[in-house]
PDB file of N, CA and C in Angstrom:
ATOM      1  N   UNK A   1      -2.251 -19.252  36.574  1.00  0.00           N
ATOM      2  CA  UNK A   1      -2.700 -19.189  35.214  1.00  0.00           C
ATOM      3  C   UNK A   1      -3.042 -20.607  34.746  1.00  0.00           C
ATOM      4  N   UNK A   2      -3.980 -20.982  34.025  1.00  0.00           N
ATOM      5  CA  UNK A   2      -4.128 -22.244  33.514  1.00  0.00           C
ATOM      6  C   UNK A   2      -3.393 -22.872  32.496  1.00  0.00           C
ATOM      7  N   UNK A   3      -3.113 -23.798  32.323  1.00  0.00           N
ATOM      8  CA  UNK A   3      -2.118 -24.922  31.692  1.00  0.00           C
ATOM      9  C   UNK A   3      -2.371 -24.477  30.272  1.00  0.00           C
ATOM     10  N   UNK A   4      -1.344 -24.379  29.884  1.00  0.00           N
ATOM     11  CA  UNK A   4      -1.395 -24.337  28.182  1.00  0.00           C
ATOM     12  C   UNK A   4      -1.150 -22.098  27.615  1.00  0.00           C
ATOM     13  N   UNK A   5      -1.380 -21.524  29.028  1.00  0.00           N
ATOM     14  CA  UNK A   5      -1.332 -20.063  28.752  1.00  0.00           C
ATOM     15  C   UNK A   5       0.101 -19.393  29.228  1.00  0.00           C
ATOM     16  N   UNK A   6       0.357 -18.624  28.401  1.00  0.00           N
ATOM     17  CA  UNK A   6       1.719 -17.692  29.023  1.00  0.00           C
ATOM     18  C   UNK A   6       1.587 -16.395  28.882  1.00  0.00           C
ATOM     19  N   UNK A   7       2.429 -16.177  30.245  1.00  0.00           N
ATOM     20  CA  UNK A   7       2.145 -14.547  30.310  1.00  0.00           C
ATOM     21  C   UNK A   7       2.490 -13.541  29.356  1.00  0.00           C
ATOM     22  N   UNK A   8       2.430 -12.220  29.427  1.00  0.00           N
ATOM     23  CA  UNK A   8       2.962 -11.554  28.144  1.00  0.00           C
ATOM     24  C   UNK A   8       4.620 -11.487  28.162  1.00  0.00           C
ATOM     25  N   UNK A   9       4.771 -11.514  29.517  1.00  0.00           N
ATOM     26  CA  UNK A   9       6.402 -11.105  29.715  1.00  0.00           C
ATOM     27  C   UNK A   9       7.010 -12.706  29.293  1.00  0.00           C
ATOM     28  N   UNK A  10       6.507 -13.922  29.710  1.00  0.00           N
ATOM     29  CA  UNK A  10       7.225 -14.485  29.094  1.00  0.00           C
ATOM     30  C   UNK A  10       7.584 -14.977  27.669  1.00  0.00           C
ATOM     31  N   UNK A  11       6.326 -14.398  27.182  1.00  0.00           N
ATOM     32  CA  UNK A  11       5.933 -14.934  25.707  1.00  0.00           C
ATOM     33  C   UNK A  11       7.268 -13.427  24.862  1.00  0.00           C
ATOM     34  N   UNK A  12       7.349 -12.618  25.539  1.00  0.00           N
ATOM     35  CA  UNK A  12       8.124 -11.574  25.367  1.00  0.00           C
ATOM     36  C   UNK A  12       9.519 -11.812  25.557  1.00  0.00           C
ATOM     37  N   UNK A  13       9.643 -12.499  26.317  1.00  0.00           N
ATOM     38  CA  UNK A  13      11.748 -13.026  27.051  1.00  0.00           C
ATOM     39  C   UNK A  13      11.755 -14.111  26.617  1.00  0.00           C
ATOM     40  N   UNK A  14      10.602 -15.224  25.625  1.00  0.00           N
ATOM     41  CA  UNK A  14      11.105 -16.167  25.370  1.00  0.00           C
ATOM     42  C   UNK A  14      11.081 -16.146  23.604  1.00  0.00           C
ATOM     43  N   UNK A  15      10.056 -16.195  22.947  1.00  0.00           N
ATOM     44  CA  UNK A  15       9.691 -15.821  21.448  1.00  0.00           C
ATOM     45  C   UNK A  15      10.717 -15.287  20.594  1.00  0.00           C
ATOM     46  N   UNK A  16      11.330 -16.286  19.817  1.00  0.00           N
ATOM     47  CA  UNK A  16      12.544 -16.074  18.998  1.00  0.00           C
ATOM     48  C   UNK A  16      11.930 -14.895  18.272  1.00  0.00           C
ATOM     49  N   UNK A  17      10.811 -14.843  17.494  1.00  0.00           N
ATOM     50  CA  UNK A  17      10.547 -13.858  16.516  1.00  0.00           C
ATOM     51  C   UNK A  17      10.365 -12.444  17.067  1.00  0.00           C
ATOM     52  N   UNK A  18      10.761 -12.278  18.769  1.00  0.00           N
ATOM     53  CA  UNK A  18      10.626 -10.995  19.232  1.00  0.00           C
ATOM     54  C   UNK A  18      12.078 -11.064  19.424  1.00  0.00           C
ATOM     55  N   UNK A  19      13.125 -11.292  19.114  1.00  0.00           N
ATOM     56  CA  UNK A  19      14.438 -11.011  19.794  1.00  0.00           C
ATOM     57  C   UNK A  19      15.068  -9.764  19.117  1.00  0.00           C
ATOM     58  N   UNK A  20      14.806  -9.142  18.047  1.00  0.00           N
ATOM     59  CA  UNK A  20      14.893  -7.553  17.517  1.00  0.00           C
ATOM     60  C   UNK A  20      14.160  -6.926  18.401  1.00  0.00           C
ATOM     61  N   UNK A  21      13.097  -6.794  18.470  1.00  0.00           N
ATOM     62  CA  UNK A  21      12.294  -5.934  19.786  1.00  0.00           C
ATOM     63  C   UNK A  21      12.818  -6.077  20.801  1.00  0.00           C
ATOM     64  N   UNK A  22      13.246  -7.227  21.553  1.00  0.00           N
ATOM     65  CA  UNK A  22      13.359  -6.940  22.655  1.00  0.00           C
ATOM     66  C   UNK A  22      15.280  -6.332  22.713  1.00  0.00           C
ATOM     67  N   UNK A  23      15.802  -6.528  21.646  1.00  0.00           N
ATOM     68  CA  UNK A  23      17.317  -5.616  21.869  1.00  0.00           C
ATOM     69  C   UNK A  23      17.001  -4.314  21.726  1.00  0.00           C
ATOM     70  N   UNK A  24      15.952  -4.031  20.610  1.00  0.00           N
ATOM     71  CA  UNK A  24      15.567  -2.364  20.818  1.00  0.00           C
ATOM     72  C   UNK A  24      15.108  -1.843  22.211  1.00  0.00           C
ATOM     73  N   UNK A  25      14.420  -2.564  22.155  1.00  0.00           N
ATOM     74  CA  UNK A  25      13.844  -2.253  23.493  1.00  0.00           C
ATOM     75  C   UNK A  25      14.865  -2.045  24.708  1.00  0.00           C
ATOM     76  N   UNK A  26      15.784  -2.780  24.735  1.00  0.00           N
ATOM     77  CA  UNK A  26      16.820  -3.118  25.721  1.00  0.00           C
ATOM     78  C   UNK A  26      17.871  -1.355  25.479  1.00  0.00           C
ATOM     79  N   UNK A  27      18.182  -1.365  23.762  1.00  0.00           N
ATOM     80  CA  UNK A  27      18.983  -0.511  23.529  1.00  0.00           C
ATOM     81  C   UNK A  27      18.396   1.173  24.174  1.00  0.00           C
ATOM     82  N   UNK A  28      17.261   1.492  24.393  1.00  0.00           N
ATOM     83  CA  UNK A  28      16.338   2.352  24.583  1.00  0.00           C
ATOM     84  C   UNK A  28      16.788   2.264  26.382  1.00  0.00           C
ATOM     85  N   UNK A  29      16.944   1.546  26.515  1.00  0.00           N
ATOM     86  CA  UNK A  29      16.467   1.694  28.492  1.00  0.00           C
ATOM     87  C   UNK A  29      18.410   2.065  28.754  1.00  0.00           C
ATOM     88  N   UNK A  30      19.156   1.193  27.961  1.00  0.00           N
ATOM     89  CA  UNK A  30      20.363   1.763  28.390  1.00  0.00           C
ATOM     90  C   UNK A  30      20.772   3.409  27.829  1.00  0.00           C
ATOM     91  N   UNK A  31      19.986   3.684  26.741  1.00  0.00           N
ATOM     92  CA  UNK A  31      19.656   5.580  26.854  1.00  0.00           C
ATOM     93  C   UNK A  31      19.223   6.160  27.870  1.00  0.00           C
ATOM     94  N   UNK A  32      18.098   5.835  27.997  1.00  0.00           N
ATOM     95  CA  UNK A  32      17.022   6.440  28.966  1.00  0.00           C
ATOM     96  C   UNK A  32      18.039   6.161  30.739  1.00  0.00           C
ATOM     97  N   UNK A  33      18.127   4.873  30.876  1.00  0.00           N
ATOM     98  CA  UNK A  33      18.444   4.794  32.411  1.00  0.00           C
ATOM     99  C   UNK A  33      20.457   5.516  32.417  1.00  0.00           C
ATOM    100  N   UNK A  34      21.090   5.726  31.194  1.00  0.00           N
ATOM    101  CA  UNK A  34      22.494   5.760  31.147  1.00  0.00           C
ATOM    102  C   UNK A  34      22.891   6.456  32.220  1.00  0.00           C
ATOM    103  N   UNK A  35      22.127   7.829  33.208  1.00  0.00           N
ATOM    104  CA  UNK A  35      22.882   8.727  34.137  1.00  0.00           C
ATOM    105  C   UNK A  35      22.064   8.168  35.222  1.00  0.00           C
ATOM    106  N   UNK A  36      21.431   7.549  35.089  1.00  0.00           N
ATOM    107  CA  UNK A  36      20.958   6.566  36.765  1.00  0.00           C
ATOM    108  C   UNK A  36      22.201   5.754  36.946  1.00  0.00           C
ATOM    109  N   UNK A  37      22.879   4.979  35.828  1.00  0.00           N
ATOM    110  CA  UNK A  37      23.915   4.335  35.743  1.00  0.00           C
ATOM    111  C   UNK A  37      25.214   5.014  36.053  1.00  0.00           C
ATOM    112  N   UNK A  38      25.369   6.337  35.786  1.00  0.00           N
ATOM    113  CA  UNK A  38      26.707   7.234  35.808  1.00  0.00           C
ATOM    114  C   UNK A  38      26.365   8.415  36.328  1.00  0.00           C
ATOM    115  N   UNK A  39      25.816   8.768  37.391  1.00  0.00           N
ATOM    116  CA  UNK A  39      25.495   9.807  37.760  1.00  0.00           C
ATOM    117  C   UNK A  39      25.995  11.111  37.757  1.00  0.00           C
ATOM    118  N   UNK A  40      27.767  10.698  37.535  1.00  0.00           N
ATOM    119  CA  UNK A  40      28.878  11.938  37.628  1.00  0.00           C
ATOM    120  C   UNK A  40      28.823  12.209  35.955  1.00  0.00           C
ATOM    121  N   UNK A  41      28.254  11.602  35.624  1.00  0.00           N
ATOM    122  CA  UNK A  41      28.216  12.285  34.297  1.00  0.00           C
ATOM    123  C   UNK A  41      27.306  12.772  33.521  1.00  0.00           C
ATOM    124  N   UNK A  42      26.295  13.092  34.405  1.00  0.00           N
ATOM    125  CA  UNK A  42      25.017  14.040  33.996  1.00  0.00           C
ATOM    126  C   UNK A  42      25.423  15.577  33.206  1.00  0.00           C
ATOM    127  N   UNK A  43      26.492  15.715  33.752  1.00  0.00           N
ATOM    128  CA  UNK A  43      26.575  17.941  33.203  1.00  0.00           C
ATOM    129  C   UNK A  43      27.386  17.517  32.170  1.00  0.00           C
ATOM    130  N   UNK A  44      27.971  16.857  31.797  1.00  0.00           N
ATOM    131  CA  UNK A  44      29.384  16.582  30.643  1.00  0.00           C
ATOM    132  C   UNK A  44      29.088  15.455  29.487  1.00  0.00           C
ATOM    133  N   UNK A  45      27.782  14.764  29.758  1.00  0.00           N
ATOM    134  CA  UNK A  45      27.561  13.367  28.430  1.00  0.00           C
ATOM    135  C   UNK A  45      26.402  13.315  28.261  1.00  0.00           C
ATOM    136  N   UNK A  46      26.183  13.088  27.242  1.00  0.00           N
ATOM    137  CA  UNK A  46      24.073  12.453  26.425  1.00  0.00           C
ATOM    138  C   UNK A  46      24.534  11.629  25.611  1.00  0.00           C
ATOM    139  N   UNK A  47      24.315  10.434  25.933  1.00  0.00           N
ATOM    140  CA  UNK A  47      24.061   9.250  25.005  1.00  0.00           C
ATOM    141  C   UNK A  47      22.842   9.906  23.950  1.00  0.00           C
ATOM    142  N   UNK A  48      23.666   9.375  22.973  1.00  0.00           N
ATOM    143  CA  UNK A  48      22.453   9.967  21.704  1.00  0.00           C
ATOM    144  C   UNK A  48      22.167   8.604  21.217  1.00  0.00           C
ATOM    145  N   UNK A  49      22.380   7.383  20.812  1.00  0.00           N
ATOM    146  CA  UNK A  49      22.092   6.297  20.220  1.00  0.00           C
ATOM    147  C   UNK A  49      22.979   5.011  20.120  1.00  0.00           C
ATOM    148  N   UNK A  50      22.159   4.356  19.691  1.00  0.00           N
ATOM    149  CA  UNK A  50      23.184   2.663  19.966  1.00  0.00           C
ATOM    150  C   UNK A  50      22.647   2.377  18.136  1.00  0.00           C
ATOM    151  N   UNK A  51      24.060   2.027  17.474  1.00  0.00           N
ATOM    152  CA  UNK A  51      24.180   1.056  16.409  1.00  0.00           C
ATOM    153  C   UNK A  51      24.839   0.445  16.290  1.00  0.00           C
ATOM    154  N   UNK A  52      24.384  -1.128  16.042  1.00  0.00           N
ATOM    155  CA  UNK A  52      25.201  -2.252  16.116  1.00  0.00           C
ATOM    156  C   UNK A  52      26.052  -2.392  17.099  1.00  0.00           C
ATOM    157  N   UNK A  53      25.425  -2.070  18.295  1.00  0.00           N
ATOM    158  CA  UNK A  53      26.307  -2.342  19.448  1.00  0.00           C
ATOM    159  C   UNK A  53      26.922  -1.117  19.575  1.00  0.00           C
ATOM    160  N   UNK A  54      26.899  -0.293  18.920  1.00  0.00           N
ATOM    161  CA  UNK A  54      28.193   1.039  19.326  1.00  0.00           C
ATOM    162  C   UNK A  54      27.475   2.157  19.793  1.00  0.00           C
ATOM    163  N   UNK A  55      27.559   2.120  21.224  1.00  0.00           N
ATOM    164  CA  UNK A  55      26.969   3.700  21.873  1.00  0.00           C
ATOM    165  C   UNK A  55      27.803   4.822  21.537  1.00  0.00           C
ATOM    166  N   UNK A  56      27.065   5.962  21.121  1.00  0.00           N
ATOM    167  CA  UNK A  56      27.255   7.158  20.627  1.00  0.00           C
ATOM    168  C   UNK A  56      26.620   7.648  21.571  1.00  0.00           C
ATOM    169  N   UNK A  57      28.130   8.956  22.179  1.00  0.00           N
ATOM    170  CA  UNK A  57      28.014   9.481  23.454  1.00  0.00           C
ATOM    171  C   UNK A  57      28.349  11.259  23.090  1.00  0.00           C
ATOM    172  N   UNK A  58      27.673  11.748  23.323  1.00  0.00           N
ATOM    173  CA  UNK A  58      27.572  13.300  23.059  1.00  0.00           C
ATOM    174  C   UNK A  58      28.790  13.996  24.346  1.00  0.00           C
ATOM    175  N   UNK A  59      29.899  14.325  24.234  1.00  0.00           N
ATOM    176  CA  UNK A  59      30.715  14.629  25.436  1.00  0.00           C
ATOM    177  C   UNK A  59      30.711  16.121  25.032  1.00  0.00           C
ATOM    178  N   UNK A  60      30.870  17.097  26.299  1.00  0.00           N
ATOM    179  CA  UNK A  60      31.456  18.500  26.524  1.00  0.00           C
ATOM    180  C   UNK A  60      32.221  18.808  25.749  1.00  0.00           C
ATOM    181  N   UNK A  61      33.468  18.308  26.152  1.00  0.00           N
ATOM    182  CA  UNK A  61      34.458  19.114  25.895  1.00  0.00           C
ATOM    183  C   UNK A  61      35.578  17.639  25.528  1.00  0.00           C
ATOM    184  N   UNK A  62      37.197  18.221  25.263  1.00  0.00           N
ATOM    185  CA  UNK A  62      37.949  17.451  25.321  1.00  0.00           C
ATOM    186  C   UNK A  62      38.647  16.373  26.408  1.00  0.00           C
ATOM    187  N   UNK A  63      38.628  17.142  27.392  1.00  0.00           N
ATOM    188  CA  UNK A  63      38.459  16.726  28.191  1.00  0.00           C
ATOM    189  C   UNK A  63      38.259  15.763  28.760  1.00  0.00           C
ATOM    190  N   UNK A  64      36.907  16.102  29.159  1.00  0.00           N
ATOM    191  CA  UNK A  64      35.595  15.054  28.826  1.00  0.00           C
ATOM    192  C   UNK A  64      35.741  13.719  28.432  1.00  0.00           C
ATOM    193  N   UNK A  65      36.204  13.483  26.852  1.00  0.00           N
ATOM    194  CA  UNK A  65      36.512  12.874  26.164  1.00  0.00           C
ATOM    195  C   UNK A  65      37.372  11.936  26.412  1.00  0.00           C
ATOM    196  N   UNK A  66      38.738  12.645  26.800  1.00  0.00           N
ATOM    197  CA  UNK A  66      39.865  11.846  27.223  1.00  0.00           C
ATOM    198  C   UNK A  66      39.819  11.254  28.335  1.00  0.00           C
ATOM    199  N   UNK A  67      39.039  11.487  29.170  1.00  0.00           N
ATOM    200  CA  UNK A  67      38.665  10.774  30.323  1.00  0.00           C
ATOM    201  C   UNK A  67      37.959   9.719  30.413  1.00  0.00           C
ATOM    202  N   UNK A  68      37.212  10.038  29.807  1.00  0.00           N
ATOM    203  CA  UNK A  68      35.936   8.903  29.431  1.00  0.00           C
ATOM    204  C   UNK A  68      36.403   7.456  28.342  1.00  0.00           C
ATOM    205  N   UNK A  69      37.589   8.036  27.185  1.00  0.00           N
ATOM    206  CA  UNK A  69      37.870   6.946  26.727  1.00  0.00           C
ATOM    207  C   UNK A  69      39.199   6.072  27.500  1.00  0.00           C
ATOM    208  N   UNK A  70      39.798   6.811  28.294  1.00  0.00           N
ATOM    209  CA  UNK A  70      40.057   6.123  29.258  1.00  0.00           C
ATOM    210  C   UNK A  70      39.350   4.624  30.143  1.00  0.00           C
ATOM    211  N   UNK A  71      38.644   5.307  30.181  1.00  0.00           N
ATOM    212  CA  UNK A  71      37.968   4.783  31.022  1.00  0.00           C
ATOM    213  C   UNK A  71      36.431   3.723  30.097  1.00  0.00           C
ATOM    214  N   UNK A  72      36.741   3.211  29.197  1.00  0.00           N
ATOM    215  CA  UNK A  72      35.771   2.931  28.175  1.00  0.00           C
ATOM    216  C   UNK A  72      35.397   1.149  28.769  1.00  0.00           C
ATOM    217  N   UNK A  73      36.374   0.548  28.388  1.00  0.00           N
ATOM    218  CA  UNK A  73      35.654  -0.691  29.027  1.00  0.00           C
ATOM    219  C   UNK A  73      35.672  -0.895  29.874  1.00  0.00           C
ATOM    220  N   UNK A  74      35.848   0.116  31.424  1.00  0.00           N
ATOM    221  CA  UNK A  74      34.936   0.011  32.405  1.00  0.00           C
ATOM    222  C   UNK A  74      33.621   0.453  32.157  1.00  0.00           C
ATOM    223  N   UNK A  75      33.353   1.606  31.732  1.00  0.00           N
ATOM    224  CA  UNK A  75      31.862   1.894  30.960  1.00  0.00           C
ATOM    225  C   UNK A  75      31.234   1.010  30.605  1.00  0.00           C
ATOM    226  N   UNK A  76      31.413   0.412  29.392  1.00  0.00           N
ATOM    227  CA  UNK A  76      31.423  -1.137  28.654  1.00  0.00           C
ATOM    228  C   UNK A  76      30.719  -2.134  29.662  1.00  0.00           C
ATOM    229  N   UNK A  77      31.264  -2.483  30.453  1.00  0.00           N
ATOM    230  CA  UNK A  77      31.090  -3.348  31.243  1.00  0.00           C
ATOM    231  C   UNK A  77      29.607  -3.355  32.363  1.00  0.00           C
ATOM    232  N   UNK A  78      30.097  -1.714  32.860  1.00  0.00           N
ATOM    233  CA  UNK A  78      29.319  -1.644  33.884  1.00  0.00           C
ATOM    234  C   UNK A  78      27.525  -1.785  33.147  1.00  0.00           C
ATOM    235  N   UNK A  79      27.534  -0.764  32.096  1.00  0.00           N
ATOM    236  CA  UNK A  79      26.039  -1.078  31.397  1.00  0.00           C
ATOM    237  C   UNK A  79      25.893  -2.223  30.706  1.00  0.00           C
ATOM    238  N   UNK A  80      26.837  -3.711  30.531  1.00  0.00           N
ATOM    239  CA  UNK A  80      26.475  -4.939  29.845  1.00  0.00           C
ATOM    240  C   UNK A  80      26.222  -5.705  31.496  1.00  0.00           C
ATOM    241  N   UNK A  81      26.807  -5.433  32.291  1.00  0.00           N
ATOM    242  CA  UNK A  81      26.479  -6.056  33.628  1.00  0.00           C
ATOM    243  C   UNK A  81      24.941  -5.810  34.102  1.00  0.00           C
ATOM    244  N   UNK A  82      25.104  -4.528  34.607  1.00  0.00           N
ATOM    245  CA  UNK A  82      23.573  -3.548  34.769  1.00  0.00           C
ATOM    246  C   UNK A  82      22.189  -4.491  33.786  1.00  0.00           C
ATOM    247  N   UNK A  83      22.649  -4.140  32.302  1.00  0.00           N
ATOM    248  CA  UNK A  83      21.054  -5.023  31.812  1.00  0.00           C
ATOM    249  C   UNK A  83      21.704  -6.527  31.883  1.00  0.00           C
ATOM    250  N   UNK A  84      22.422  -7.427  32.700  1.00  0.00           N
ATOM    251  CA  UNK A  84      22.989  -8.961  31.728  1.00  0.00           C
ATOM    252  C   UNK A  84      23.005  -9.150  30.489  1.00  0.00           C
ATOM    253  N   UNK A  85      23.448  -8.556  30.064  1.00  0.00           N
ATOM    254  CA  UNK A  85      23.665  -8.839  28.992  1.00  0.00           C
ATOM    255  C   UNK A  85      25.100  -8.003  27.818  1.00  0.00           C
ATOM    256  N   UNK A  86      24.905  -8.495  26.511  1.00  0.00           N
ATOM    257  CA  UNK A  86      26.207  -7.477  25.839  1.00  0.00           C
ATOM    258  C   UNK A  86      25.149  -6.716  25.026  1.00  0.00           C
ATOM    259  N   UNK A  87      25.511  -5.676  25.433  1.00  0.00           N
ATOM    260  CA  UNK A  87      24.315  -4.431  24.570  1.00  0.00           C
ATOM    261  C   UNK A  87      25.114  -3.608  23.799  1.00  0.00           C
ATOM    262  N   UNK A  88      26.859  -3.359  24.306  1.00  0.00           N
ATOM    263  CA  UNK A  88      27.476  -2.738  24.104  1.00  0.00           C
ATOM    264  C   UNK A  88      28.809  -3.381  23.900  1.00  0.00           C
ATOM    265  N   UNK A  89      29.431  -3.261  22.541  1.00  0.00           N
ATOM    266  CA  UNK A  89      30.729  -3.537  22.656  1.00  0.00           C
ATOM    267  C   UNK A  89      31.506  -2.290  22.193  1.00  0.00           C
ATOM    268  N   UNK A  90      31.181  -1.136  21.961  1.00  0.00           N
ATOM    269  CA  UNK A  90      31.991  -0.248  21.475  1.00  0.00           C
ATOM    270  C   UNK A  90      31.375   1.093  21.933  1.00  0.00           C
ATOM    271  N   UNK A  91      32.049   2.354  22.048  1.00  0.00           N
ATOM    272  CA  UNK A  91      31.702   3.540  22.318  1.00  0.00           C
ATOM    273  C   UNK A  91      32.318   4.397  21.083  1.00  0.00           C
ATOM    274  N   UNK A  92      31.694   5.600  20.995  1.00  0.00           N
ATOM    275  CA  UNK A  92      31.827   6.649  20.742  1.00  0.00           C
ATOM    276  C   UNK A  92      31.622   7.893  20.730  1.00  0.00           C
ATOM    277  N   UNK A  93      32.762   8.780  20.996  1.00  0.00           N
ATOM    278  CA  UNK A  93      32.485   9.477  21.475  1.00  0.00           C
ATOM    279  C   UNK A  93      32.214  10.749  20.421  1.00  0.00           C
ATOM    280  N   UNK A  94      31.411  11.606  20.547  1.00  0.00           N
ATOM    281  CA  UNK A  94      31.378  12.954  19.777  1.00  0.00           C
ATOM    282  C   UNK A  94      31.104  14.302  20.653  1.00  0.00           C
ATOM    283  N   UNK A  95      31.578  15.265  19.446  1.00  0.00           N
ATOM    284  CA  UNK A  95      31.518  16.396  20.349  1.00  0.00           C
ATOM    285  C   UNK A  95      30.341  16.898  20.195  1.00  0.00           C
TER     286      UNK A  95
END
């Protein structure tokens, strides 16, 4: 590319005035990709949305539930690792 031009992706990962877009953007792919990420939990969870950091997780049953918050900041972790970053500091769960 010639001197003085930047690509879209970097003008995109670097541009302070895109850093809301690009967490939406970010918050969207950890929906979309969440059971590529957790595969055993395709029949029993739907992430329904991220606010302010807090994923809202659609669970089965009770169950379900108690297992999963068990098991929460390993969750936590594994999808802030997955994108690098903290996308997530909190869960919740609903029925």
């Amino acid at each position: 590319m010639p001197s003085g031009f930047k690509s879209l992706k970097e003008i995109f990962e670097k541009e302070p005035k895109l850093k809301g877009i690009r967490s939406t953007v970010k918050e969207s792919m950890v929906i979309s990709e969440f059971h590529s990420i957790f595969p055993e939990f395709k029949k029993a969870v739907v992430p329904e949305k991220i606010e302010k950091k807090r994923l809202f997780l659609k669970v089965e049953n009770s169950v379900w539930r108690n297992e999963l918050k068990f098991k929460e900041i390993e969750i936590i972790k594994k999808i802030n690792t997955y994108f690098k970053t903290e996308i997530i500091k909190w869960i919740k769960f609903t029925p």
